[in-house]
N, C-alpha and C. Protein backbone atom coordinates (compact mmCIF):
# COMPACT_ATOMS: atom_id res chain seq x y z
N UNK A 1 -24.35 -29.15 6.36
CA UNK A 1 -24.96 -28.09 5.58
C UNK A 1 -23.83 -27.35 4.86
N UNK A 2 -23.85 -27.28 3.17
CA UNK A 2 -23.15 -26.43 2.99
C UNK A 2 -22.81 -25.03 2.60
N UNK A 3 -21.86 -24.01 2.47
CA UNK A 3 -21.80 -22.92 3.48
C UNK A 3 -22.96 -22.00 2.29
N UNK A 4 -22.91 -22.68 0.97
CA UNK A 4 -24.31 -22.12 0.12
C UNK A 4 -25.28 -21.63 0.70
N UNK A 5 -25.96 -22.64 1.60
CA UNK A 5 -26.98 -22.65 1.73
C UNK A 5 -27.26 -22.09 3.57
N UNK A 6 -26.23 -22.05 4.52
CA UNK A 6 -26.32 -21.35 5.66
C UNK A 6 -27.08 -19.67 5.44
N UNK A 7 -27.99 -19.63 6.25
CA UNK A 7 -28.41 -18.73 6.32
C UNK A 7 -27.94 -17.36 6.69
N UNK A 8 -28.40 -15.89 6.10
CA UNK A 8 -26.96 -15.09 6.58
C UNK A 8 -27.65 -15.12 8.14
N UNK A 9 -28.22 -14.81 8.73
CA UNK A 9 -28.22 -14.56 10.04
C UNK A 9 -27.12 -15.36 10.84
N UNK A 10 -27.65 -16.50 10.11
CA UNK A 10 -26.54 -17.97 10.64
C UNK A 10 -25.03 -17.38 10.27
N UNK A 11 -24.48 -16.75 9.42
CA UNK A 11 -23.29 -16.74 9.36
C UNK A 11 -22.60 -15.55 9.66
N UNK A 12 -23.64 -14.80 10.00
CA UNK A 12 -23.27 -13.25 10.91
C UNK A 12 -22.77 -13.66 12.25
N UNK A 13 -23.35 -14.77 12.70
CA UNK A 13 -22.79 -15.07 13.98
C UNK A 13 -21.53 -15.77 14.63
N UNK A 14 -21.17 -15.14 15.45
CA UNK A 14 -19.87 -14.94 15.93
C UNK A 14 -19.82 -16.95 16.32
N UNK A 15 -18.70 -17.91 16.61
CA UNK A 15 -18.75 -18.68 17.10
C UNK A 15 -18.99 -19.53 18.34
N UNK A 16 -19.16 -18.20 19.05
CA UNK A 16 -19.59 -18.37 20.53
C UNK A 16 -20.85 -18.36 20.82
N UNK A 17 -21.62 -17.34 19.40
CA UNK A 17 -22.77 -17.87 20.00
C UNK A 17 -23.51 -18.98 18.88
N UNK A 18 -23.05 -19.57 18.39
CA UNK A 18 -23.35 -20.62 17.52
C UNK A 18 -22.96 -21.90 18.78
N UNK A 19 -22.25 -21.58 19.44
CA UNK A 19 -22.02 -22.50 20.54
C UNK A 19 -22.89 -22.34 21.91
N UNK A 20 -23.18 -20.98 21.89
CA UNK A 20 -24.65 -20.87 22.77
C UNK A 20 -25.59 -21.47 22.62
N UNK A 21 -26.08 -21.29 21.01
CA UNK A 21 -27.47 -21.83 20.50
C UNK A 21 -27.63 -23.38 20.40
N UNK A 22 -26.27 -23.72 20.17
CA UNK A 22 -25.94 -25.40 20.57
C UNK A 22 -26.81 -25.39 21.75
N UNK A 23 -25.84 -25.44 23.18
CA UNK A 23 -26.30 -25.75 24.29
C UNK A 23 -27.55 -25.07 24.78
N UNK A 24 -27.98 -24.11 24.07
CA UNK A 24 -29.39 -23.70 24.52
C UNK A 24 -30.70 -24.91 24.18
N UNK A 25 -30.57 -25.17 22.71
CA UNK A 25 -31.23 -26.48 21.98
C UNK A 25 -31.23 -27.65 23.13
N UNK A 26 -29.59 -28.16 23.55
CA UNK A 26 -29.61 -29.11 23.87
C UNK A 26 -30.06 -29.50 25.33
N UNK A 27 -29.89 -27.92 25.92
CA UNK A 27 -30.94 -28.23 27.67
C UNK A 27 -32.04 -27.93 27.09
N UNK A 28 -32.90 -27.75 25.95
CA UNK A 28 -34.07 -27.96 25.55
C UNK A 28 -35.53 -26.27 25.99
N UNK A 29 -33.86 -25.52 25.68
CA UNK A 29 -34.32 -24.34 26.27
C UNK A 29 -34.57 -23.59 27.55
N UNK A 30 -34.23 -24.14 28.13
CA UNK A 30 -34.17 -23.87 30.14
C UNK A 30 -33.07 -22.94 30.10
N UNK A 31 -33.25 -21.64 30.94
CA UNK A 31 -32.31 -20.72 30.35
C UNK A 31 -31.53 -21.33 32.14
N UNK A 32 -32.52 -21.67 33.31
CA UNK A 32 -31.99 -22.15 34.57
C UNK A 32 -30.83 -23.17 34.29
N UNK A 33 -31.12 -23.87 33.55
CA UNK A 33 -29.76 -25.19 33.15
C UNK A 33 -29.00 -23.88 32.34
N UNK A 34 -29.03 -23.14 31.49
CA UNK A 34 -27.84 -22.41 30.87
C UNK A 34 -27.24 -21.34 31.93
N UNK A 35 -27.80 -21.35 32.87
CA UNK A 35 -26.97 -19.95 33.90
C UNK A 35 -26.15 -21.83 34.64
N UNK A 36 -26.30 -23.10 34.60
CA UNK A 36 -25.49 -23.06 35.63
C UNK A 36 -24.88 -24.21 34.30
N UNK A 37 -24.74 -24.48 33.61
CA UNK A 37 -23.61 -24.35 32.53
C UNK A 37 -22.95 -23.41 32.20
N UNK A 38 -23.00 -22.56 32.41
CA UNK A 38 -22.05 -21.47 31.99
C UNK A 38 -21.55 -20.70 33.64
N UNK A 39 -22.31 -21.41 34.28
CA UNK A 39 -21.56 -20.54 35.93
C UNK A 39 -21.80 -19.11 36.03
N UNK A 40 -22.97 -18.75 35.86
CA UNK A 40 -23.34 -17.60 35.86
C UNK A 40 -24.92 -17.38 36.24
N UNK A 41 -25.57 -16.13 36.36
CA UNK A 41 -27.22 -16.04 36.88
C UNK A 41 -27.85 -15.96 35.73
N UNK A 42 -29.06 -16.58 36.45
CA UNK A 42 -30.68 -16.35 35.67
C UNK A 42 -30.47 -15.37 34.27
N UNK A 43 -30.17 -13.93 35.25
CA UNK A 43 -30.18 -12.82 34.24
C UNK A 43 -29.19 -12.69 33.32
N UNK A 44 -27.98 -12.94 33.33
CA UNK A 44 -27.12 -12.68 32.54
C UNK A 44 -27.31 -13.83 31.70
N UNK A 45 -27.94 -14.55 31.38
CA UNK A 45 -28.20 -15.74 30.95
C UNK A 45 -29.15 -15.38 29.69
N UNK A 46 -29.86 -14.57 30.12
CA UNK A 46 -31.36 -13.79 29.68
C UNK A 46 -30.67 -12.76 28.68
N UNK A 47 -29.80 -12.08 29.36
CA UNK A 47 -29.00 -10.93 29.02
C UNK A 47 -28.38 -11.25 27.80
N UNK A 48 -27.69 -12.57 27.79
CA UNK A 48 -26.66 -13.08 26.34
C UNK A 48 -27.86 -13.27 25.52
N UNK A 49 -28.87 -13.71 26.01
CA UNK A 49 -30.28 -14.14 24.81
C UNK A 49 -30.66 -13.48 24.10
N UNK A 50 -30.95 -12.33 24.71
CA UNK A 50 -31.66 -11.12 24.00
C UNK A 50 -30.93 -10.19 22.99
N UNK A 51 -29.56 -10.23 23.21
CA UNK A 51 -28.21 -9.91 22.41
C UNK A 51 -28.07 -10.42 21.58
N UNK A 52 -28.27 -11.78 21.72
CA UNK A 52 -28.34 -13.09 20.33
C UNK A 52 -29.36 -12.30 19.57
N UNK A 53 -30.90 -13.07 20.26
CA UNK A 53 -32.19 -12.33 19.51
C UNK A 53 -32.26 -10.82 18.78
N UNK A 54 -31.34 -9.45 19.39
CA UNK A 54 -30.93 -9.16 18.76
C UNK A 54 -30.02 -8.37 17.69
N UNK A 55 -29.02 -9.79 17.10
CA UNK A 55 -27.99 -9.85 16.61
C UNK A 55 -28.84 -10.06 15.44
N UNK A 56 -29.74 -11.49 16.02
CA UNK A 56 -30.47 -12.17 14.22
C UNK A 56 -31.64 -10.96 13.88
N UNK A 57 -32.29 -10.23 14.57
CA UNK A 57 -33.28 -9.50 14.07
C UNK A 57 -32.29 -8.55 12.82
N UNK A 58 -30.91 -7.76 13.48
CA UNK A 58 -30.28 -7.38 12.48
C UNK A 58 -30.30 -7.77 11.65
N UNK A 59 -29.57 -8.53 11.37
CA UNK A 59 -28.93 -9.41 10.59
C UNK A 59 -30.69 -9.52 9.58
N UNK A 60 -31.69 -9.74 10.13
CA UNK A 60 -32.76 -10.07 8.93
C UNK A 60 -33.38 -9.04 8.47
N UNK A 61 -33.31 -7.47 9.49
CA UNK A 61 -33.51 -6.32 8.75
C UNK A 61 -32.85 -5.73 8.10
N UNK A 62 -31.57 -5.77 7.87
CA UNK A 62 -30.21 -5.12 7.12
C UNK A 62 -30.25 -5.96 5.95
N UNK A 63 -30.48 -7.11 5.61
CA UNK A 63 -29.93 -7.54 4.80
C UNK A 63 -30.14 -6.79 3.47
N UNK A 64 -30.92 -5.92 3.06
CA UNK A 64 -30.74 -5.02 1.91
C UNK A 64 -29.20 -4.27 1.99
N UNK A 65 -29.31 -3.70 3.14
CA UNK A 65 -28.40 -2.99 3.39
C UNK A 65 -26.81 -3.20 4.44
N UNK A 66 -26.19 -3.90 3.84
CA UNK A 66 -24.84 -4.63 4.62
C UNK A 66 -23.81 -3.44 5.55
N UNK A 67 -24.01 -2.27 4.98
CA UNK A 67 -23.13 -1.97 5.45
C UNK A 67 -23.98 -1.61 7.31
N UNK A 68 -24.97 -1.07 6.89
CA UNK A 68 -25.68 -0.68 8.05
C UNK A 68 -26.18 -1.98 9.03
N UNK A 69 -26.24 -3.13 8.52
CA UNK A 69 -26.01 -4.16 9.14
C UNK A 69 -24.71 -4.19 10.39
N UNK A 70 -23.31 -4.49 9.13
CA UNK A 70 -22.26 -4.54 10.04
C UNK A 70 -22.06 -3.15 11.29
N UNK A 71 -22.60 -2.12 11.14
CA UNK A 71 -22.48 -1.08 12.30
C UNK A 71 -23.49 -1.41 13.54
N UNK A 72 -24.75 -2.13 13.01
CA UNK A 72 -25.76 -2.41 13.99
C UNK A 72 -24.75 -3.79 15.33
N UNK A 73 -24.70 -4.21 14.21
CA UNK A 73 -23.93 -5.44 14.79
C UNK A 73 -22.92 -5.13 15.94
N UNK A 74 -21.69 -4.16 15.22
CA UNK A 74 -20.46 -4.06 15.83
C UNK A 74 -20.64 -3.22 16.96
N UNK A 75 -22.19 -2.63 17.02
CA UNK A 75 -22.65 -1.91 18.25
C UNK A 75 -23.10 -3.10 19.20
N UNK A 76 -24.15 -3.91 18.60
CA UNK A 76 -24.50 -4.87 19.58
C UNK A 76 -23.26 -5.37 20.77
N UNK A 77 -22.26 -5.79 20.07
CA UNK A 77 -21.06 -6.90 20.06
C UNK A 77 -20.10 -5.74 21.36
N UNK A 78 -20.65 -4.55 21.58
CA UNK A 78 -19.94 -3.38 22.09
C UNK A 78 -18.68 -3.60 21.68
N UNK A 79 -18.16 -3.18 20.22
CA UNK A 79 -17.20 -2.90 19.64
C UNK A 79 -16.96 -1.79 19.16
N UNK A 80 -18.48 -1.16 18.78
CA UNK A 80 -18.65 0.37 18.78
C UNK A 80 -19.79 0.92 19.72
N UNK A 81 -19.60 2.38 19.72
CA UNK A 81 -20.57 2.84 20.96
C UNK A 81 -22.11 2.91 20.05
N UNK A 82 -22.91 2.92 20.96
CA UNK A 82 -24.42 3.38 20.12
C UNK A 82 -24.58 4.53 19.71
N UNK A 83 -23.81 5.89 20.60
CA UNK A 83 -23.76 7.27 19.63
C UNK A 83 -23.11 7.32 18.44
N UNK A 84 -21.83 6.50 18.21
CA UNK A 84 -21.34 6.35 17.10
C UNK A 84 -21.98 5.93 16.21
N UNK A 85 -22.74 4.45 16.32
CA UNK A 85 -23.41 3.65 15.29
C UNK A 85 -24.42 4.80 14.82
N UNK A 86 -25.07 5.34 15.81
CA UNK A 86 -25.70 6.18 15.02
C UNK A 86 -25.67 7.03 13.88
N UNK A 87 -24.49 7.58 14.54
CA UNK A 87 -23.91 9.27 13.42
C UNK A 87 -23.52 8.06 12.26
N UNK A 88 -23.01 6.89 12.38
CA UNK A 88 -22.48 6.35 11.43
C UNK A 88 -23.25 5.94 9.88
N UNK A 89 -24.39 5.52 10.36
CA UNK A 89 -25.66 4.85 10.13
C UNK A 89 -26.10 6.03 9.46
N UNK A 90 -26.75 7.59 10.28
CA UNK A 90 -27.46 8.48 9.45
C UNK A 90 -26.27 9.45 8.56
N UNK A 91 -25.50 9.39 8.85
CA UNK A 91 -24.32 9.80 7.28
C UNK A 91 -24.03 8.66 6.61
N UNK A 92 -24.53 7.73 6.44
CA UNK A 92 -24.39 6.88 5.61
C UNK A 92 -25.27 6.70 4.77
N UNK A 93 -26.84 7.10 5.32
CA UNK A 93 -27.66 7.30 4.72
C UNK A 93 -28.00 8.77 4.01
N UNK A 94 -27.52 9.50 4.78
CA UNK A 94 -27.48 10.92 4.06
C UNK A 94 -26.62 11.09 2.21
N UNK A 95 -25.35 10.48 2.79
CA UNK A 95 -24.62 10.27 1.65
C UNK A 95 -25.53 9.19 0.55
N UNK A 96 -25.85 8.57 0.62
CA UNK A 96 -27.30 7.85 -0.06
C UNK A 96 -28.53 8.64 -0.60
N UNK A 97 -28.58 9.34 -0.14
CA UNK A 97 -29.92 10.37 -0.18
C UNK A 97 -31.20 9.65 0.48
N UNK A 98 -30.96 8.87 1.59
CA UNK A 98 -31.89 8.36 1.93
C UNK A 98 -32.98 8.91 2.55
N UNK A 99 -32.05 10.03 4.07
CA UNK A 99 -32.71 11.20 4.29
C UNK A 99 -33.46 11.99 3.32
């Protein structure tokens, strides 16, 4: 596929979990086979899923808006805190006049 045509959700994502979604496909969705490929439990298994799930929901509600995308994200990813993303997010929109 070329990189034209990758989807952004698809290319918001980090390589690890493009390597998740690999091996998730390939045990055919059994999250029990992905906790013991990865050497880890049930839940934390569940836990990376729902982080994935959502990473792409971002990623498909932002896309008007990129910058508020990348803060949703860099919160998910705990690179920033969620009180931050916030203040970040509604002065970003303030300065917008979105408020």
């Amino acid at each position: 596929m070329s990189i034209e045509i990758v989807p952004d959700w698809i290319a918001n994502l980090e390589d690890e979990d493009i390597a998740f979604i690999k091996k998730f496909l390939q045990s055919s969705g059994s999250l029990k086979e992905m906790a013991r490929l990865y050497g880890v439990t049930y839940p934390t298994v569940r836990l990376r899923l729902d982080k994935l799930i959502q990473k792409i929901q971002i990623s498909e509600e932002t896309a008007a808006e990129p910058y508020i995308g990348l803060i949703k994200r860099l919160a998910v990813n705990e690179k920033l805190d969620f009180d931050t993303a916030k203040i970040l997010i509604a002065e970003y929109k303030k300065q917008k006049g979105v408020l």
